[in-house]
N, C-alpha and C. Protein backbone atom coordinates (compact mmCIF):
# COMPACT_ATOMS: atom_id res chain seq x y z
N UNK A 1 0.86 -1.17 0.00
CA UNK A 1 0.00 0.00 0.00
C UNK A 1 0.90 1.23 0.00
N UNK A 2 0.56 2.13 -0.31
CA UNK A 2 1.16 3.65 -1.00
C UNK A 2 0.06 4.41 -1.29
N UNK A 3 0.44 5.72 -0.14
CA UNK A 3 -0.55 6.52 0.06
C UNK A 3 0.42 7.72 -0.22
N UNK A 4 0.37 8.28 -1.13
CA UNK A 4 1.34 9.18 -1.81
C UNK A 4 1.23 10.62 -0.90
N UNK A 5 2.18 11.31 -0.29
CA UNK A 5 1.78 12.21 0.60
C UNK A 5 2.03 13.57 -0.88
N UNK A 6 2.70 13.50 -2.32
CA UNK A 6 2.82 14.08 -2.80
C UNK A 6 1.23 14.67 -3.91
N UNK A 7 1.18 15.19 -4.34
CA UNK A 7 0.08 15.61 -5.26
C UNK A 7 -0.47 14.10 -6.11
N UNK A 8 -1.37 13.96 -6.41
CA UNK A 8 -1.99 12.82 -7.67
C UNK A 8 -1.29 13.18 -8.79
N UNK A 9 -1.51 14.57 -9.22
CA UNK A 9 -1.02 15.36 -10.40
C UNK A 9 0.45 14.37 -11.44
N UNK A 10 1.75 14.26 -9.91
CA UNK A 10 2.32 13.83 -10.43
C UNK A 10 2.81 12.08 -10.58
N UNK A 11 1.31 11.28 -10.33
CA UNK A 11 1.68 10.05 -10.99
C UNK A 11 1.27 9.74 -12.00
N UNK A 12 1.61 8.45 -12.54
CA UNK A 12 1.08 8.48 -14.42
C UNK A 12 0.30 7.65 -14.02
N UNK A 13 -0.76 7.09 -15.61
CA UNK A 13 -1.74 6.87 -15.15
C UNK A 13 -1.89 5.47 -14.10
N UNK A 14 -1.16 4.58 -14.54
CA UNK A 14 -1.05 3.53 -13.82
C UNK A 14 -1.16 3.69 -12.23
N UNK A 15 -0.26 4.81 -11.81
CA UNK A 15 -0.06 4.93 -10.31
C UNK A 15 -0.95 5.71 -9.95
N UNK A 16 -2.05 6.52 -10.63
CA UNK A 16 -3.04 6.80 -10.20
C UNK A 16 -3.80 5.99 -9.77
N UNK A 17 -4.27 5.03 -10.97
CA UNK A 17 -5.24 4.12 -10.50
C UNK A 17 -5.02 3.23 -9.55
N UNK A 18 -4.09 2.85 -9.51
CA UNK A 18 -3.34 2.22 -8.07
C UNK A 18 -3.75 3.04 -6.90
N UNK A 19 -3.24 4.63 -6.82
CA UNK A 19 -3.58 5.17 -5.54
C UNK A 19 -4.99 4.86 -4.99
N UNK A 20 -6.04 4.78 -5.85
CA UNK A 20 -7.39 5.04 -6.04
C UNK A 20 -7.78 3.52 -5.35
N UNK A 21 -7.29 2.32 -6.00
CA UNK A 21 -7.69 1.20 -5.17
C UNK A 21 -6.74 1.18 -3.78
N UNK A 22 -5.97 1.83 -3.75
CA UNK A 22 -5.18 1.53 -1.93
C UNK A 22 -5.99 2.45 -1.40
N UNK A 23 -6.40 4.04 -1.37
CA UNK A 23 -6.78 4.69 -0.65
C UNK A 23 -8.07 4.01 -0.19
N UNK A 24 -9.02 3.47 -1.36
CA UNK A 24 -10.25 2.48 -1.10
C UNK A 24 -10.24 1.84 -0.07
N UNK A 25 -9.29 0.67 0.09
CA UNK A 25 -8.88 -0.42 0.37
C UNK A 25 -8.13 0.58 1.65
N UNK A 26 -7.68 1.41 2.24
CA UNK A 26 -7.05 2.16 3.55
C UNK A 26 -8.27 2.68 4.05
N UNK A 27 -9.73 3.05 3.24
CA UNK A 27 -10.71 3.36 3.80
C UNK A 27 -12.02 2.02 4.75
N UNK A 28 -11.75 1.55 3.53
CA UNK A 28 -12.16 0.07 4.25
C UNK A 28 -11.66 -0.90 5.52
N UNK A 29 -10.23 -0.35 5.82
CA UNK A 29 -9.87 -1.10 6.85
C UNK A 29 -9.80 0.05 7.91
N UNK A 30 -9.57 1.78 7.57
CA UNK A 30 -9.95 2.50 8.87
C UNK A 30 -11.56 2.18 9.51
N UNK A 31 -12.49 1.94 8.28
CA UNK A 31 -13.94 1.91 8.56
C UNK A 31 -13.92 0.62 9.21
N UNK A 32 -13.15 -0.65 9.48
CA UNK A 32 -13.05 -1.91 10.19
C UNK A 32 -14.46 -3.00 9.08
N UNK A 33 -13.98 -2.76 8.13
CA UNK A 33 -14.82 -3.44 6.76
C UNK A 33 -13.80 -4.71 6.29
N UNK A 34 -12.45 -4.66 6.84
CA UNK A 34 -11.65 -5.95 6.27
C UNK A 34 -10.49 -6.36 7.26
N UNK A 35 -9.86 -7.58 6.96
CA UNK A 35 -9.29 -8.12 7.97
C UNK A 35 -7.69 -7.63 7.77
N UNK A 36 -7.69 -7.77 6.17
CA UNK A 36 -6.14 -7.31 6.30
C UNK A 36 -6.18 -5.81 6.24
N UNK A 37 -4.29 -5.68 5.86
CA UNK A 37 -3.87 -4.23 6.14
C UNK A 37 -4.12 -3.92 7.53
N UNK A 38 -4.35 -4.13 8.31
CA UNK A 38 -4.76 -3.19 9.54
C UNK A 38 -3.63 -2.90 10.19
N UNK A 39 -2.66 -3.67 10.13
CA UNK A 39 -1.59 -2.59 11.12
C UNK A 39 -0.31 -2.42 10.01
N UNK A 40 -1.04 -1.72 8.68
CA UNK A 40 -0.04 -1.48 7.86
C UNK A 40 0.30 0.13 8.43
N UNK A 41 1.78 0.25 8.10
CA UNK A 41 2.45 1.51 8.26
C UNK A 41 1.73 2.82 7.42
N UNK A 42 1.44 2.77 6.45
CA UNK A 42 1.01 4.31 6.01
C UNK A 42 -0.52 4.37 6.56
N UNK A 43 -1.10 3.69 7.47
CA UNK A 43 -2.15 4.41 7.90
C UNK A 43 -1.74 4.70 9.60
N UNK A 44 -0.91 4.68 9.88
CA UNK A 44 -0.41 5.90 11.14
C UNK A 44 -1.05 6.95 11.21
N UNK A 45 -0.73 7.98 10.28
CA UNK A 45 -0.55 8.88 10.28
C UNK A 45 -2.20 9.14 9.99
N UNK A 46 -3.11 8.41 9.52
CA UNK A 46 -4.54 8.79 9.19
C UNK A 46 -5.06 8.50 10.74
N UNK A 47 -4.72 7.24 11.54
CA UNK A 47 -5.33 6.90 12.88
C UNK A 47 -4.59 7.83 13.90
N UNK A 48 -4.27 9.23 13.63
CA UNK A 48 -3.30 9.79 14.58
C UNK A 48 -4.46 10.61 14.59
N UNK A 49 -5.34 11.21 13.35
CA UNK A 49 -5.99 12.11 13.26
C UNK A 49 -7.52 11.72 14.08
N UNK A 50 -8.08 12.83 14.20
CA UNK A 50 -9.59 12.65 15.12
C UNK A 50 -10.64 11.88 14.59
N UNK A 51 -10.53 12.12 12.73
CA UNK A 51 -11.56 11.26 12.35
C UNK A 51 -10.64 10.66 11.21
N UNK A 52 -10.31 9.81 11.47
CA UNK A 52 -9.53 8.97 10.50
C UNK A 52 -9.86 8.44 9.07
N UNK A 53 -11.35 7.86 9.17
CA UNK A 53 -11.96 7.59 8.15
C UNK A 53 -12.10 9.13 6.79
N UNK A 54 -12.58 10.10 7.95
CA UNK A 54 -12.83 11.29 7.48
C UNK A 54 -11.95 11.57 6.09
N UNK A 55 -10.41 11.57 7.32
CA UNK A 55 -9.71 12.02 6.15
C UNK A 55 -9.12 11.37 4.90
N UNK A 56 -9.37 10.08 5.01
CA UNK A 56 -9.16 9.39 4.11
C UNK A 56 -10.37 9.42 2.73
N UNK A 57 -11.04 9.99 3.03
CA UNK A 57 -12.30 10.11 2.04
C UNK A 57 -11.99 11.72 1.87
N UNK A 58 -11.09 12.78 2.56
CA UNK A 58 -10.45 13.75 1.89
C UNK A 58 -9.56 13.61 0.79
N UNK A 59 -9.01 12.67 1.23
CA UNK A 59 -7.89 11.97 0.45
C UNK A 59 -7.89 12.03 -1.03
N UNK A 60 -8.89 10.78 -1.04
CA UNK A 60 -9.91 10.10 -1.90
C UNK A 60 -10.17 11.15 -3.11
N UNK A 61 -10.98 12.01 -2.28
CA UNK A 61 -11.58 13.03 -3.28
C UNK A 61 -10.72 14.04 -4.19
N UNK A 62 -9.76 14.11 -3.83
CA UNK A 62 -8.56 14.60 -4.23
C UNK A 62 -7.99 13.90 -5.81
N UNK A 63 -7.65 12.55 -5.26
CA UNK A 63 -7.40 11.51 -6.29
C UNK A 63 -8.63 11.75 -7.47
N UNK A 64 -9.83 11.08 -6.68
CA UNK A 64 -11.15 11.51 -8.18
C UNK A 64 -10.93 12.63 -8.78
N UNK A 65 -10.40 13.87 -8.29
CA UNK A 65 -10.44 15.48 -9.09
C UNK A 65 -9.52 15.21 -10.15
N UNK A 66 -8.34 14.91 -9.42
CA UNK A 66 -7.20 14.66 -10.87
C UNK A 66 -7.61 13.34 -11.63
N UNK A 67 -8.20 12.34 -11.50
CA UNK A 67 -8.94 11.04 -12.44
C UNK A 67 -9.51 11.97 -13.56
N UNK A 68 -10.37 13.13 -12.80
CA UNK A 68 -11.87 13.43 -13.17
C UNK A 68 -10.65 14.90 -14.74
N UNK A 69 -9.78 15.33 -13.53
CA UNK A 69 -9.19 16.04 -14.91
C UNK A 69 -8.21 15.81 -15.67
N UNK A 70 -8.04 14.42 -15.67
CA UNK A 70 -8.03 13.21 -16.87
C UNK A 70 -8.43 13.12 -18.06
N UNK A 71 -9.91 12.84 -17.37
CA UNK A 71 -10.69 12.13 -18.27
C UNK A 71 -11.07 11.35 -17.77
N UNK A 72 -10.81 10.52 -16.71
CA UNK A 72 -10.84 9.46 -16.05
C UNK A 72 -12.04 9.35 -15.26
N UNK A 73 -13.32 8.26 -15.34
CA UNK A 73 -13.96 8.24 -14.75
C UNK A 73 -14.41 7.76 -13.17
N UNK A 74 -13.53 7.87 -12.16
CA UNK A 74 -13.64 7.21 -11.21
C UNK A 74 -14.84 7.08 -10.13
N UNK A 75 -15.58 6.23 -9.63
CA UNK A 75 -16.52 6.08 -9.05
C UNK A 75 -16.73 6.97 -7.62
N UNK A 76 -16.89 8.19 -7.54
CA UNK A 76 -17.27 8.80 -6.23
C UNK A 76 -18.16 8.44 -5.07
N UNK A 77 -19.07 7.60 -5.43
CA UNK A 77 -19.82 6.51 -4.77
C UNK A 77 -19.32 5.69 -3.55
N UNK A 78 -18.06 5.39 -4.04
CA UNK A 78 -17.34 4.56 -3.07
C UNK A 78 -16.91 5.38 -1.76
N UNK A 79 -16.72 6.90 -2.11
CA UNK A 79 -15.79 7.38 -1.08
C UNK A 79 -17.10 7.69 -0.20
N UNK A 80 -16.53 7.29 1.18
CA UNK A 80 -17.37 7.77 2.52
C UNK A 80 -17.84 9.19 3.02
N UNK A 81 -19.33 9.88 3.48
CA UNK A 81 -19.21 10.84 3.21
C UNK A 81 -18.97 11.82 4.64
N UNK A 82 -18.31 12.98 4.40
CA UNK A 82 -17.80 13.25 5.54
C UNK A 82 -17.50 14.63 5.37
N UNK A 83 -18.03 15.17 7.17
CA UNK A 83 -17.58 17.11 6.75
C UNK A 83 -16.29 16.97 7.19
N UNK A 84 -15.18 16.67 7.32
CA UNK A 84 -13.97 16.76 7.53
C UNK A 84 -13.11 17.32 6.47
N UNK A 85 -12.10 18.16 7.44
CA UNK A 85 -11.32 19.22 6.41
C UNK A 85 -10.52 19.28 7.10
N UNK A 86 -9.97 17.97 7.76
CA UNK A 86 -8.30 17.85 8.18
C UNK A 86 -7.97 17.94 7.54
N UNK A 87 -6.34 18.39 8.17
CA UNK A 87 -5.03 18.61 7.48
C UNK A 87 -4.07 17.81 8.15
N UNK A 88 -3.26 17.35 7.52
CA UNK A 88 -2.18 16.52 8.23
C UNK A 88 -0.73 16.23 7.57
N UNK A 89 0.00 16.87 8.98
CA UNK A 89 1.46 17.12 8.60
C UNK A 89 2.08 16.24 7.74
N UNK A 90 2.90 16.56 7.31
CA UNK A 90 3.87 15.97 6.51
C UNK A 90 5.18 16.25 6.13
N UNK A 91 6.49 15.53 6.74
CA UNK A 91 7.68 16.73 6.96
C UNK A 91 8.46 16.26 5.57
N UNK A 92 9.14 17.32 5.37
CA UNK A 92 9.85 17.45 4.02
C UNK A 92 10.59 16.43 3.89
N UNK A 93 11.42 15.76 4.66
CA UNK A 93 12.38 14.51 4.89
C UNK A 93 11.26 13.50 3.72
N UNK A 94 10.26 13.47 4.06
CA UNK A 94 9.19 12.50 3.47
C UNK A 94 8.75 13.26 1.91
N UNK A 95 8.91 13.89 1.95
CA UNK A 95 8.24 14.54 0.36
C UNK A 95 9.21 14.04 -0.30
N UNK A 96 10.44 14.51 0.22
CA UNK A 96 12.02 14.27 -1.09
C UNK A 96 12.07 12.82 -0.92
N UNK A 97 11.92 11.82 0.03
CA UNK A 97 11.90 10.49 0.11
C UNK A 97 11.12 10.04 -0.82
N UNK A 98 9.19 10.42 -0.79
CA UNK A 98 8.65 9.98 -1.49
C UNK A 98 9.20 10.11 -3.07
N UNK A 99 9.47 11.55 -3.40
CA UNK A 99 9.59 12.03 -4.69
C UNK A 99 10.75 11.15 -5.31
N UNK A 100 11.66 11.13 -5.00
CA UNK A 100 12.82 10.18 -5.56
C UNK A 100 12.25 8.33 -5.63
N UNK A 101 11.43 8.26 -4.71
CA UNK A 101 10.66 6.92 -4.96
C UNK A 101 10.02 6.55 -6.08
N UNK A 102 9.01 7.78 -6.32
CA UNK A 102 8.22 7.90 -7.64
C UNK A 102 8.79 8.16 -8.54
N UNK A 103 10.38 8.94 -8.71
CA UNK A 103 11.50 8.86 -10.12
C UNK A 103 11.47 7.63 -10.35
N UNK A 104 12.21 7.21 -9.32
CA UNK A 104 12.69 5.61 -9.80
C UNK A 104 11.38 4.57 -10.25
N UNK A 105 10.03 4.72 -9.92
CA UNK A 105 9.30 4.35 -10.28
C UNK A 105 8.85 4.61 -11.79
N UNK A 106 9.02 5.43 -11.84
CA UNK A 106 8.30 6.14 -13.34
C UNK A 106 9.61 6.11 -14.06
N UNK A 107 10.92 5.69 -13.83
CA UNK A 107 11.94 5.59 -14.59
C UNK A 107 11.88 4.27 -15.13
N UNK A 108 11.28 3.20 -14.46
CA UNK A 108 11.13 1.93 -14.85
C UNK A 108 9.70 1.80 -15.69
N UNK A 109 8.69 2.33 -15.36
CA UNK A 109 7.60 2.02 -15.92
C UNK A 109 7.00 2.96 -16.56
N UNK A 110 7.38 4.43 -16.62
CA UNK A 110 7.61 5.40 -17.69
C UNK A 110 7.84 6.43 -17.68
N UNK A 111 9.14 6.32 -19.01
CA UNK A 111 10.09 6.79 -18.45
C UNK A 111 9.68 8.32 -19.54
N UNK A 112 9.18 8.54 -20.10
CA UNK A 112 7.91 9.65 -20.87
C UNK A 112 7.20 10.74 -19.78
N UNK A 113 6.62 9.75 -18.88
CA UNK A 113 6.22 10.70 -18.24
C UNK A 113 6.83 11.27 -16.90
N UNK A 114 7.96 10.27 -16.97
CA UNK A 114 8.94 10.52 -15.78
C UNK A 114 9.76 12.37 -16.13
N UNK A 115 10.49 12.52 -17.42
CA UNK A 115 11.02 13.33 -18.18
C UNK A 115 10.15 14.71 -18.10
N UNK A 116 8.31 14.69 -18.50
CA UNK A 116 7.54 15.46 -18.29
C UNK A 116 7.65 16.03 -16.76
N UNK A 117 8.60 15.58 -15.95
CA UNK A 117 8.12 16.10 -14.18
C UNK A 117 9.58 16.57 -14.30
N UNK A 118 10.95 16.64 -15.04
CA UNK A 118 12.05 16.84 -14.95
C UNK A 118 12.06 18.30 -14.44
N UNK A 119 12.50 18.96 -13.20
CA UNK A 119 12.85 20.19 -12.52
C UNK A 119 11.88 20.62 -11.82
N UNK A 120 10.47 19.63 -11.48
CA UNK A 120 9.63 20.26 -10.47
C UNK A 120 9.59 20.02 -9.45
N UNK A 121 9.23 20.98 -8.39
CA UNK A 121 9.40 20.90 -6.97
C UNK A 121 7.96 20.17 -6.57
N UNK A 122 7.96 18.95 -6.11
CA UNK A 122 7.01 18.60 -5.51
C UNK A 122 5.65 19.31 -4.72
N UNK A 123 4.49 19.31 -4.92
CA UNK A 123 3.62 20.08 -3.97
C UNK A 123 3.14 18.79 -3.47
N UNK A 124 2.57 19.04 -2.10
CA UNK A 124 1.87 17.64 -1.46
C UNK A 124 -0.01 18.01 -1.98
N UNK A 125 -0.23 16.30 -1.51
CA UNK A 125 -1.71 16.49 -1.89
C UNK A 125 -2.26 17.43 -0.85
N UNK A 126 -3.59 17.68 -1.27
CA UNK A 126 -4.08 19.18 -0.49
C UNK A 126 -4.07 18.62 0.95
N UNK A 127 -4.41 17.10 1.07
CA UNK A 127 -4.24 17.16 2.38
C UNK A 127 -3.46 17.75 3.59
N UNK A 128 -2.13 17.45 2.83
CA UNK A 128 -1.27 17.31 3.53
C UNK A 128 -0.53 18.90 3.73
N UNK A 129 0.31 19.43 4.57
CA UNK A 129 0.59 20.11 5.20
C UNK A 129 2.25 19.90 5.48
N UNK A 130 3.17 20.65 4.83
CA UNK A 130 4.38 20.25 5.00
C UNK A 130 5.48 21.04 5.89
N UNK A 131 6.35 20.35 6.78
CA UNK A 131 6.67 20.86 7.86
C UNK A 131 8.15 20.01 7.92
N UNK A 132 8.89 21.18 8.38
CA UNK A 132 10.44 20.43 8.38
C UNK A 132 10.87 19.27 9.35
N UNK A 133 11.09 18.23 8.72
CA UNK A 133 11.41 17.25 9.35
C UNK A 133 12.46 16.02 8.63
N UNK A 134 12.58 14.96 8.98
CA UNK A 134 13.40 13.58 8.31
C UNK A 134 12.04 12.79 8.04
N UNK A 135 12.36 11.79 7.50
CA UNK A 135 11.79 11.00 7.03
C UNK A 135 10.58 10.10 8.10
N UNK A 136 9.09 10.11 7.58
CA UNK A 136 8.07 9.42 8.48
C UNK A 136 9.11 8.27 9.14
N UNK A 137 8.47 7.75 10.84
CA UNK A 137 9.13 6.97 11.47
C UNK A 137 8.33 5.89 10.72
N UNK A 138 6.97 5.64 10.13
CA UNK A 138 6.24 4.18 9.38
C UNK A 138 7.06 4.16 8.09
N UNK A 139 7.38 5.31 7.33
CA UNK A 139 8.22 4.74 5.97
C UNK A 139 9.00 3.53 5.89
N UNK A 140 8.57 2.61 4.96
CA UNK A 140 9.40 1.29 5.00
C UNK A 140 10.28 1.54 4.18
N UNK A 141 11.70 1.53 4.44
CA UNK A 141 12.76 1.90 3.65
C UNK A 141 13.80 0.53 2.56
């Protein structure tokens, strides 16, 4: 599971749709709907927050906007509904971690749209909130 603390914007399409079934599948096991995942590492940081589910269906909605300004039709149906408008930290140690993760990712599986991101500074998804630090203590390295 990979819950990208960086923007949707910059995965291709593959790793979009990927985000879209993990965030699902991270909503389903904060909501206690499945057996696995539950004491996976990238949902720390969602069970730290007050409404956990909440923000994961912030998340969510995020992902559908960039699907949606695609082209991409993704099912909004699924996501849980919720007035939540957390924010949740995210220290820079982890952005440049993630971001060099997703090079090497998109260098192997494409390397087109890897080239298209060449000299940009990462923004995080709206969730997230970035704050100086090293690398998440759940990051599996």
């Amino acid at each position: 599971m990979r819950l990208w603390s960086i923007h949707p914007r910059y995965l291709d399409a593959k790793g979009l749709v990927a985000l879209w079934r993990e965030a699902l599948l991270a909503q389903a096991v904060l909501a206690g709907k499945t057996r696995g995942y539950r004491s996976h590492p990238q949902l720390d940081r969602f069970r730290a927050q007050a409404n956990p589910s909440g923000c994961v269906a912030v998340y969510l909605r995020e992902v559908a906007d960039e699907a949606a300004r695609r082209g991409y039709a993704f099912d909004r149906a699924r996501i849980a509904r919720t007035r939540t408008r957390g924010r949740i930290d995210v220290t820079r140690g982890q952005m440049v971690y993630e971001w060099k993760h997703l090079m090497a990712k998109l260098g192997r599986r494409s390397p087109e749209w890897r080239a298209s991101l060449r000299g940009e500074e990462p923004e995080p998804h709206p969730l997230f909130v970035v704050v100086e630090g090293p690398i998440a203590p759940w990051e599996r390295r």
